[in-house]
N, C-alpha and C. Protein backbone atom coordinates (compact mmCIF):
# COMPACT_ATOMS: atom_id res chain seq x y z
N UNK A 1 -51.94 10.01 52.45
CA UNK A 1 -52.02 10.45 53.83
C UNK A 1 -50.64 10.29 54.47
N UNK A 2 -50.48 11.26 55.23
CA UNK A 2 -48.97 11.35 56.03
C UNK A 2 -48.95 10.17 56.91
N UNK A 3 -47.54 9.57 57.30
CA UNK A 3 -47.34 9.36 58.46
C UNK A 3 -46.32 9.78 59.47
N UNK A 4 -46.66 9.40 60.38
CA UNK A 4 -45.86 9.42 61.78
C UNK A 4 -44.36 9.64 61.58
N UNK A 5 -43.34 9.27 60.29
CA UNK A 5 -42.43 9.65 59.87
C UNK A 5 -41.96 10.53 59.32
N UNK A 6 -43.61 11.31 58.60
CA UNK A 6 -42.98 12.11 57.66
C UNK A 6 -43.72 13.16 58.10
N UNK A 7 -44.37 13.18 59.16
CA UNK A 7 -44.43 14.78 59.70
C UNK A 7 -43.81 15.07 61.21
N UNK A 8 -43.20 16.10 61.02
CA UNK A 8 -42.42 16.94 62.02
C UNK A 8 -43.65 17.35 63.27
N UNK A 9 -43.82 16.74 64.14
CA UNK A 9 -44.64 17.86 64.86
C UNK A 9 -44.53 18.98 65.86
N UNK A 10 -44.69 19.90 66.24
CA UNK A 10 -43.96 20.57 67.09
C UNK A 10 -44.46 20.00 68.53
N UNK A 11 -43.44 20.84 69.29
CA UNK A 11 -43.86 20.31 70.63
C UNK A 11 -45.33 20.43 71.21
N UNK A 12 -45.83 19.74 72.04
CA UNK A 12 -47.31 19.88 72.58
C UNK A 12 -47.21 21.60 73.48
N UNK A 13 -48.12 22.05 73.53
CA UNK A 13 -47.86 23.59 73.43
C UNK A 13 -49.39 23.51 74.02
N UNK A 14 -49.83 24.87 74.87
CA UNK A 14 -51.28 25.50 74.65
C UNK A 14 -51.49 25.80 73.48
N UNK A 15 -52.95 25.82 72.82
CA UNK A 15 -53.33 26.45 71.94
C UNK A 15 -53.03 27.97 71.76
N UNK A 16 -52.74 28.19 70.65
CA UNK A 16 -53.00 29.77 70.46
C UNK A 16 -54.52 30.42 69.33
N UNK A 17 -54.63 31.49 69.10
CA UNK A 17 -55.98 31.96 68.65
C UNK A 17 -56.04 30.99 67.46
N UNK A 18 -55.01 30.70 66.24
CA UNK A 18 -55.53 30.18 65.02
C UNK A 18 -55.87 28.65 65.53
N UNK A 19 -55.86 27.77 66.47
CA UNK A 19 -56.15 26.55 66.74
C UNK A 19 -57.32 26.99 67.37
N UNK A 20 -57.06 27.32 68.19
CA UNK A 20 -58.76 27.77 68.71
C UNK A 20 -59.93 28.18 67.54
N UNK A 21 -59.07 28.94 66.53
CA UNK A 21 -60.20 28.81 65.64
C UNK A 21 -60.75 27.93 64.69
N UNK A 22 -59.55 27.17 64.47
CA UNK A 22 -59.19 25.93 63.71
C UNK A 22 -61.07 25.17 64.29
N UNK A 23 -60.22 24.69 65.44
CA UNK A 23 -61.25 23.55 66.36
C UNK A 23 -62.36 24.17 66.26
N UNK A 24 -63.14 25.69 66.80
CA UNK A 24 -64.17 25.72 66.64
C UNK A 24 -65.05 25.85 65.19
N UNK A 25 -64.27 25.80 64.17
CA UNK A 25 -64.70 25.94 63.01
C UNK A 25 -65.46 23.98 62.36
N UNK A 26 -64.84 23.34 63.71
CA UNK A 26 -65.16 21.97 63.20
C UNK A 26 -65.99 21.62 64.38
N UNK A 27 -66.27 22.34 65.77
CA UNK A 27 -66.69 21.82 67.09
C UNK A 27 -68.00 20.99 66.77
N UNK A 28 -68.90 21.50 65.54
CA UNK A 28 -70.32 20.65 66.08
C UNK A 28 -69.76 18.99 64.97
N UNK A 29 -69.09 19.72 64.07
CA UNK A 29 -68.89 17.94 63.96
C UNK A 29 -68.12 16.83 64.31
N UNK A 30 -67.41 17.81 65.32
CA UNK A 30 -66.36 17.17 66.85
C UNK A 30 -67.33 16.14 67.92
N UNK A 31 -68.60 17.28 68.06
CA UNK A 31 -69.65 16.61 68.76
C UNK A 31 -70.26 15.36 68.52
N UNK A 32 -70.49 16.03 67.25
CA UNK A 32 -71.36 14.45 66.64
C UNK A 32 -70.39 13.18 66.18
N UNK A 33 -69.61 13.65 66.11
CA UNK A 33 -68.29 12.23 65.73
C UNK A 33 -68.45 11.33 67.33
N UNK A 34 -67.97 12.17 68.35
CA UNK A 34 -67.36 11.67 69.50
C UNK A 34 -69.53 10.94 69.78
N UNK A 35 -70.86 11.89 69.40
CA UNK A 35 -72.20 11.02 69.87
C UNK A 35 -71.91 9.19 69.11
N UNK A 36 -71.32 9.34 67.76
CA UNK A 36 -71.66 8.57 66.48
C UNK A 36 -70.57 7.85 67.01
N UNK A 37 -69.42 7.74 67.61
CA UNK A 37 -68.22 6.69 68.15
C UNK A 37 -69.02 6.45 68.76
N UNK A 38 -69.30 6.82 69.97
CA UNK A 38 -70.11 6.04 71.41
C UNK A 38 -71.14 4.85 70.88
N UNK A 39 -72.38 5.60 70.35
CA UNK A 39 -72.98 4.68 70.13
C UNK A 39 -72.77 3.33 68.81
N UNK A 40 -71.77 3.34 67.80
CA UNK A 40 -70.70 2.56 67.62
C UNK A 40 -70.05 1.37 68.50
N UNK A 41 -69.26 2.36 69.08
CA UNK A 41 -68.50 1.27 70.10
C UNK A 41 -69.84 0.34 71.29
N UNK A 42 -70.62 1.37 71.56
CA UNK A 42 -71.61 0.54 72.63
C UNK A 42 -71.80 -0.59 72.17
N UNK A 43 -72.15 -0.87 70.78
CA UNK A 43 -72.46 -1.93 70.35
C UNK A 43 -71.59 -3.11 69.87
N UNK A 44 -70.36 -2.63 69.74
CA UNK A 44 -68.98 -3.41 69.25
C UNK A 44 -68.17 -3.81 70.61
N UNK A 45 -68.27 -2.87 71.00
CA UNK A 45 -67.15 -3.19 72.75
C UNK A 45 -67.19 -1.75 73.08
N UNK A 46 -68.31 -1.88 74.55
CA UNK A 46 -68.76 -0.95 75.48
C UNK A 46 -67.59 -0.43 76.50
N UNK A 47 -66.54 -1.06 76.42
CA UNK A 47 -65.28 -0.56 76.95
C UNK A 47 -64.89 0.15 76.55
N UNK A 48 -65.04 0.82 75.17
CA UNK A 48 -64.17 2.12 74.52
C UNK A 48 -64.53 2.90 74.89
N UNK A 49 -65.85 3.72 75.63
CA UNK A 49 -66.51 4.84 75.99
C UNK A 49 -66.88 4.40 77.24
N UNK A 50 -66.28 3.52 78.34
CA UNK A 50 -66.89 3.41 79.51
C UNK A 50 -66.84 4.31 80.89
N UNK A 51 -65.70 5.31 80.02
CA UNK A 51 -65.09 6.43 81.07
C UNK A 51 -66.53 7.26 81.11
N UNK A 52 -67.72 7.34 80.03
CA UNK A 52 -68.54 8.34 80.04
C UNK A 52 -70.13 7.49 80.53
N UNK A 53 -69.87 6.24 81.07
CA UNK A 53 -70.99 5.68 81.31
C UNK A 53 -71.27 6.29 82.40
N UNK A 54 -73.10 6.07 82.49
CA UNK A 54 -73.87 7.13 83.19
C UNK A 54 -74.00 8.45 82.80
N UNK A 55 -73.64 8.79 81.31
CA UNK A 55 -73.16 10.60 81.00
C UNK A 55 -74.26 10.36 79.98
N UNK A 56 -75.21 11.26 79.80
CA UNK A 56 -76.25 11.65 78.47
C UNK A 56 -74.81 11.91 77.41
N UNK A 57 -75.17 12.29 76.06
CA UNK A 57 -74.68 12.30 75.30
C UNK A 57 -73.67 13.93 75.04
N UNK A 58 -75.21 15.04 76.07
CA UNK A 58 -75.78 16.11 76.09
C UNK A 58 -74.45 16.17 77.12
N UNK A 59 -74.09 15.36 77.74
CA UNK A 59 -72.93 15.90 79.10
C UNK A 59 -71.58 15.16 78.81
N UNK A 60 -71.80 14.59 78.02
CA UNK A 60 -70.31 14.47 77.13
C UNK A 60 -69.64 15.25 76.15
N UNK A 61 -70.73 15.69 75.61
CA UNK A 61 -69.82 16.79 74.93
C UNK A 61 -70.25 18.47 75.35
N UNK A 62 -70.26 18.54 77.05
CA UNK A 62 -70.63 19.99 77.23
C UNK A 62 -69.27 20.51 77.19
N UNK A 63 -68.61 20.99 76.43
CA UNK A 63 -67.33 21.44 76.35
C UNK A 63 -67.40 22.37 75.18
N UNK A 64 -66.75 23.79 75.47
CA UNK A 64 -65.69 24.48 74.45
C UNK A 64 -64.82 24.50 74.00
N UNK A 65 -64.35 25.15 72.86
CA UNK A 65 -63.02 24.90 72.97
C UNK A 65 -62.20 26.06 73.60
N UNK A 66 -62.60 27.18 74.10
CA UNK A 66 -62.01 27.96 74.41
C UNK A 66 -61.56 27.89 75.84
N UNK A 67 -62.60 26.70 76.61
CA UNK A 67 -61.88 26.65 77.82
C UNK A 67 -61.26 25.09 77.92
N UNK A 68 -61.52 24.07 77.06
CA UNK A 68 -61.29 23.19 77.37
C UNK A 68 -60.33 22.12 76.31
N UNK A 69 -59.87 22.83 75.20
CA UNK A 69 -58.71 22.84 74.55
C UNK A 69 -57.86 22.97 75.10
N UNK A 70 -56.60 22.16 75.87
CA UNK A 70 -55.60 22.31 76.58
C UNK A 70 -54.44 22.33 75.82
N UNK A 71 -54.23 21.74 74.90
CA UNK A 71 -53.07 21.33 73.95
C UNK A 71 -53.17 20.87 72.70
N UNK A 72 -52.38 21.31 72.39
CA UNK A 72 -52.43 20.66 70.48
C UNK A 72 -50.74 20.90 70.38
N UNK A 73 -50.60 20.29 68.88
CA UNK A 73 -49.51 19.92 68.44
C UNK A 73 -49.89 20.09 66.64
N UNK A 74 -49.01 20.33 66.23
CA UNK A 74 -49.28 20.99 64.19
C UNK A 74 -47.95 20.31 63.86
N UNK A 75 -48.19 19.73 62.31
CA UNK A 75 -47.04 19.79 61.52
C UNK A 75 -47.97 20.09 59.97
N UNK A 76 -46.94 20.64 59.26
CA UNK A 76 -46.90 20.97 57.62
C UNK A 76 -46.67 19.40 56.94
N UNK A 77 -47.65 19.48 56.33
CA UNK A 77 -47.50 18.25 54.98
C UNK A 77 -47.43 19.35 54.25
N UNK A 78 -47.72 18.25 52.82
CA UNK A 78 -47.63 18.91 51.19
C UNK A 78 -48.77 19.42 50.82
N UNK A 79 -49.90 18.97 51.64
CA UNK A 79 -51.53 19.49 51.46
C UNK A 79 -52.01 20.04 52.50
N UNK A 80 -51.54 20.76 53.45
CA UNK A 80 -51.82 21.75 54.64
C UNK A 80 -51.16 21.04 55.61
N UNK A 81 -52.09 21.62 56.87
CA UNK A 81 -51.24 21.36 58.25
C UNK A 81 -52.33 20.19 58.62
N UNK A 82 -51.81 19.19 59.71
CA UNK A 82 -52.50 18.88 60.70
C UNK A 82 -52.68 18.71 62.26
N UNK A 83 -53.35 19.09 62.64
CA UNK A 83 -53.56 19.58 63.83
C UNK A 83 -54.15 18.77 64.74
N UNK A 84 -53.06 18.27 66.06
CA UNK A 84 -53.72 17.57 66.46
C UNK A 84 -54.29 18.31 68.35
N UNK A 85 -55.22 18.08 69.26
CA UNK A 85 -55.56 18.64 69.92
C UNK A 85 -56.37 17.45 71.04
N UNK A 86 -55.73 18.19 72.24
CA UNK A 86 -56.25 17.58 73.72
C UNK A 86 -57.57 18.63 74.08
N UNK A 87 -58.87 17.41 74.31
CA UNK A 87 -59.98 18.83 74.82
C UNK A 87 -60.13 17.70 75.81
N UNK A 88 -60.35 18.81 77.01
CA UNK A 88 -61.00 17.98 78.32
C UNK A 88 -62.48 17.96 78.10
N UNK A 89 -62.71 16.83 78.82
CA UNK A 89 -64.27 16.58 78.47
C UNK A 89 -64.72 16.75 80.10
N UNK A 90 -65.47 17.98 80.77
CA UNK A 90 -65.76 18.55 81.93
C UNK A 90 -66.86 17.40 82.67
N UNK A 91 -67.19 16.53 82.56
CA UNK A 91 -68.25 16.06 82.48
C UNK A 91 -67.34 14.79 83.17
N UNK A 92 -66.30 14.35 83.18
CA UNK A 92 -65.57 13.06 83.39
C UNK A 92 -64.30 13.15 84.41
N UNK A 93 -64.76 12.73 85.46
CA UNK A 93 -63.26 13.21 86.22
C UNK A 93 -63.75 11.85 87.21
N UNK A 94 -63.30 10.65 87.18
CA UNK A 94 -63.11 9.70 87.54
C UNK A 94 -61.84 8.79 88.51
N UNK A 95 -61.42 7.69 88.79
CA UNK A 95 -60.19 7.00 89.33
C UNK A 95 -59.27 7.14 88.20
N UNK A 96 -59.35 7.77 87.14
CA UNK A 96 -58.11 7.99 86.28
C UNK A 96 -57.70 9.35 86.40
N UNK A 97 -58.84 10.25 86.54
CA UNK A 97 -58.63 11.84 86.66
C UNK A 97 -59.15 12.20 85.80
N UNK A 98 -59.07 13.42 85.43
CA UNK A 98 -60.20 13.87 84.36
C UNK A 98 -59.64 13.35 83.10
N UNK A 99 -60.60 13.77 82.73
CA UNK A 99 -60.74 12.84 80.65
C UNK A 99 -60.60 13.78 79.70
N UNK A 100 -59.84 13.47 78.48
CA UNK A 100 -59.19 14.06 77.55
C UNK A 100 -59.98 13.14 76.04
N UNK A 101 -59.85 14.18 75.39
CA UNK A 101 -60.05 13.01 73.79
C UNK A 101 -59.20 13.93 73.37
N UNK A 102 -58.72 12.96 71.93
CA UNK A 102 -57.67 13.42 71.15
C UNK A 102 -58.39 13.43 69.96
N UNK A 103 -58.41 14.93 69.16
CA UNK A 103 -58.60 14.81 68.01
C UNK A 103 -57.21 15.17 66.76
N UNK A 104 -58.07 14.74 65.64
CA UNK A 104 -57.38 15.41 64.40
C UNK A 104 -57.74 16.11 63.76
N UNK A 105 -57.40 17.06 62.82
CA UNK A 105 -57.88 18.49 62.10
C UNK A 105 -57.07 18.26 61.19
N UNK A 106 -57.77 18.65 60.12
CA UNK A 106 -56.81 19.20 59.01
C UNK A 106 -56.93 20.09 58.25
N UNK A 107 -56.25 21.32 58.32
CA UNK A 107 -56.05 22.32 57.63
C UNK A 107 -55.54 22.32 56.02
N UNK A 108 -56.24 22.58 55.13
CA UNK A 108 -55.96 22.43 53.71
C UNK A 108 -55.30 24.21 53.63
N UNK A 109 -54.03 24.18 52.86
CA UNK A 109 -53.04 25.63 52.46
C UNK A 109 -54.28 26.44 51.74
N UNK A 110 -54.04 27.64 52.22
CA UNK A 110 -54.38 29.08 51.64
C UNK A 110 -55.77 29.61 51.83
N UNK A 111 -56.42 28.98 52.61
CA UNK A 111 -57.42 29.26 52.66
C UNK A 111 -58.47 29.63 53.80
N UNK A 112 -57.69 29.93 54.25
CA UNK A 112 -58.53 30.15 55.97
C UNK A 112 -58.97 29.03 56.95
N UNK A 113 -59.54 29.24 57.63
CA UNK A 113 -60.63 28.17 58.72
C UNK A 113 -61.34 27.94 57.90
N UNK A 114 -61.98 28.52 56.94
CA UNK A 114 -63.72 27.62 55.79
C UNK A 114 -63.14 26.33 56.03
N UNK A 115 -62.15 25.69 55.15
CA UNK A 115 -61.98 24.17 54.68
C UNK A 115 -61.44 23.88 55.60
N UNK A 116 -61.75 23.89 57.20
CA UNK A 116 -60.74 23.18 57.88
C UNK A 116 -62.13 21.66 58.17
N UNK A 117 -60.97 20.82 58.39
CA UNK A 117 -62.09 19.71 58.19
C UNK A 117 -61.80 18.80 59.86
N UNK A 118 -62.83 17.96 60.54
CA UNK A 118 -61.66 17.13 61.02
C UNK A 118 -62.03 15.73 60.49
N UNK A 119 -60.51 15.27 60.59
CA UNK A 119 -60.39 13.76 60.41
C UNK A 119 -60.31 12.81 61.02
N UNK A 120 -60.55 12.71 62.43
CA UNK A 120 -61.09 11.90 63.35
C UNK A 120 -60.08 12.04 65.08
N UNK A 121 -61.06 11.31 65.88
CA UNK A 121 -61.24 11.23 67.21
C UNK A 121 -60.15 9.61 67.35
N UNK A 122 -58.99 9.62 68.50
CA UNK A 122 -58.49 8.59 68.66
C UNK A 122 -59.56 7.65 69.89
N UNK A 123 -59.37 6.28 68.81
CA UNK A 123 -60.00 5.79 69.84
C UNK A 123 -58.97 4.03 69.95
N UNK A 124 -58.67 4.12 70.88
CA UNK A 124 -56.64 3.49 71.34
C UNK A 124 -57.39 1.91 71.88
N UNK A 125 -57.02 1.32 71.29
CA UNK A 125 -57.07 -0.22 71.52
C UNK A 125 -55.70 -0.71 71.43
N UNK A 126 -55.47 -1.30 73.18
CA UNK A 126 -53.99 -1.45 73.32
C UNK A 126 -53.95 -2.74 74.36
N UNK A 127 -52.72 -2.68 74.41
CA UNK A 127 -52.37 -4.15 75.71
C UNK A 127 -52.77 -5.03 75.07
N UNK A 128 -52.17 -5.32 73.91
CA UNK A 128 -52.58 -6.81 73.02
C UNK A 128 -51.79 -7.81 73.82
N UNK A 129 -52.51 -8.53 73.52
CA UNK A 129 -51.54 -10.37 74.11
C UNK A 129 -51.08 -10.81 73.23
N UNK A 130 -50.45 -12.12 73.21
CA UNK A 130 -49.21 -12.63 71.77
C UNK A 130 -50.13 -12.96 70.81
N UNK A 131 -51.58 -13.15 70.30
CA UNK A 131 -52.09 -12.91 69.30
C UNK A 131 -52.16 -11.92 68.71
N UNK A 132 -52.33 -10.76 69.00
CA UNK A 132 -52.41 -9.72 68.89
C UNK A 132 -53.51 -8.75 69.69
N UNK A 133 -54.76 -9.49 70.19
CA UNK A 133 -56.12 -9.54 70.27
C UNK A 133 -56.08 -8.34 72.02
N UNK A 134 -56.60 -7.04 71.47
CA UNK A 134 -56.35 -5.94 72.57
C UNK A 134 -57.11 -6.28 73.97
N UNK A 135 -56.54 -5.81 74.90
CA UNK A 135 -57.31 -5.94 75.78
C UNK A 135 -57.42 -4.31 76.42
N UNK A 136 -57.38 -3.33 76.04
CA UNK A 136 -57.69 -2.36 76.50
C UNK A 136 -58.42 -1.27 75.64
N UNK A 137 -59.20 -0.65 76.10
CA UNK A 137 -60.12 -0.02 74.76
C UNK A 137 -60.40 1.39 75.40
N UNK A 138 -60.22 2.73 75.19
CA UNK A 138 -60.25 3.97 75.79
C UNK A 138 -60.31 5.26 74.47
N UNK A 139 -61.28 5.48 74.62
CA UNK A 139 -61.65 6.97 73.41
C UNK A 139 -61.80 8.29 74.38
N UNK A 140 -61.55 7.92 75.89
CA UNK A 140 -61.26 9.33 76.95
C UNK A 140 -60.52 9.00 77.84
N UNK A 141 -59.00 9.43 77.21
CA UNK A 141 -57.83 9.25 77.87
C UNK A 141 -57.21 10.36 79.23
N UNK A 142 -56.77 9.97 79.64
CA UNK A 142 -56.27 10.36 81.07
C UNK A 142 -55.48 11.36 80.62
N UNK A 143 -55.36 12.33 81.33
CA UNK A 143 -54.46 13.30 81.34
C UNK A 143 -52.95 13.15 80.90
N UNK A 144 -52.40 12.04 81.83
CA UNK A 144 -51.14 11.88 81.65
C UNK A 144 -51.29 11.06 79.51
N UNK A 145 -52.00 11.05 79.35
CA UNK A 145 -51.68 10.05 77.90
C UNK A 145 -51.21 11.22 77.17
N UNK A 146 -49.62 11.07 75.95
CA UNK A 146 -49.43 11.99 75.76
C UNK A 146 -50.43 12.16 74.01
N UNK A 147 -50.30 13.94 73.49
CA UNK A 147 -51.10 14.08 72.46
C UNK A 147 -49.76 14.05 71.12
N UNK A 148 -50.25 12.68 70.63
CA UNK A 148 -48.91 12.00 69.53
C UNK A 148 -49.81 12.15 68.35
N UNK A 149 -49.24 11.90 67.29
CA UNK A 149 -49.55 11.52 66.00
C UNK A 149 -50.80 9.84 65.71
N UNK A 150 -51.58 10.14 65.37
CA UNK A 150 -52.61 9.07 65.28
C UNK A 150 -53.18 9.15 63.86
N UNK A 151 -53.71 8.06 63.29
CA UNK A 151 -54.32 7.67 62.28
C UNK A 151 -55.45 6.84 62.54
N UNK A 152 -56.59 7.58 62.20
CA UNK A 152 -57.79 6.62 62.73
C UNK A 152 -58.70 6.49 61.66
């Protein structure tokens, strides 16, 4: 698996048609990742998804990607591209402003949208103290958070 060093990414950009198709070729298991984190984290630390408390599951992920894909970012590895992408989640507009998740995609060479797969949803545990031990936990980031390279 790549890292953060060894892929180039381009600048954060709107989507164009092949990301748009990219993402919707993976949207329902976009859905069910981001149902299957929540109820995950609810049970581990209810702070990672607290931006969507009070939200059915059904109103967290009412989103397209055609309107609510704002940005992505691609680089080329040796085994396709990966694609990473800002979708607003319509459903969340809170004291931070509206809510973003960050996913990952990965495009395997030569073969169309069939094998596009994704490889996961960031979910950012940060503001550690000198143990290391986080004190901040967010899987629907604020607008301003920028869309970087992640490994989850």
């Amino acid at each position: 698996m790549a890292s953060a060093e060894e892929v180039n990414l381009n600048a954060p950009h709107p989507p164009h048609e092949n990301a748009i198709e990219a993402f919707n070729h993976v949207l329902h298991k976009i859905k069910h990742e981001i149902k299957t984190s929540r109820k995950h984290w609810d049970i581990h630390e209810p702070k990672m998804w607290s931006r969507a408390a009070g939200l059915s599951d059904e109103q967290l992920v009412n989103f397209s990607i055609e309107k609510d894909l704002v940005q992505v970012r691609s680089g080329v590895v040796s085994y396709g591209t990966i694609i990473f992408g800002k979708i607003r989640i319509p459903a969340v507009n809170d004291e931070l402003g509206n809510g973003y998740i960050h996913v990952r995609i990965h495009d395997p060479p030569n073969r169309g949208e069939e094998d596009v797969m994704l490889h996961s949803i960031l979910t950012l545990e940060g503001e550690r103290d000198a143990d290391g031990h986080p004190h901040l936990w967010r899987a629907i980031q604020p607008e301003d958070h920028p869309l970087k390279f992640f490994i989850e």
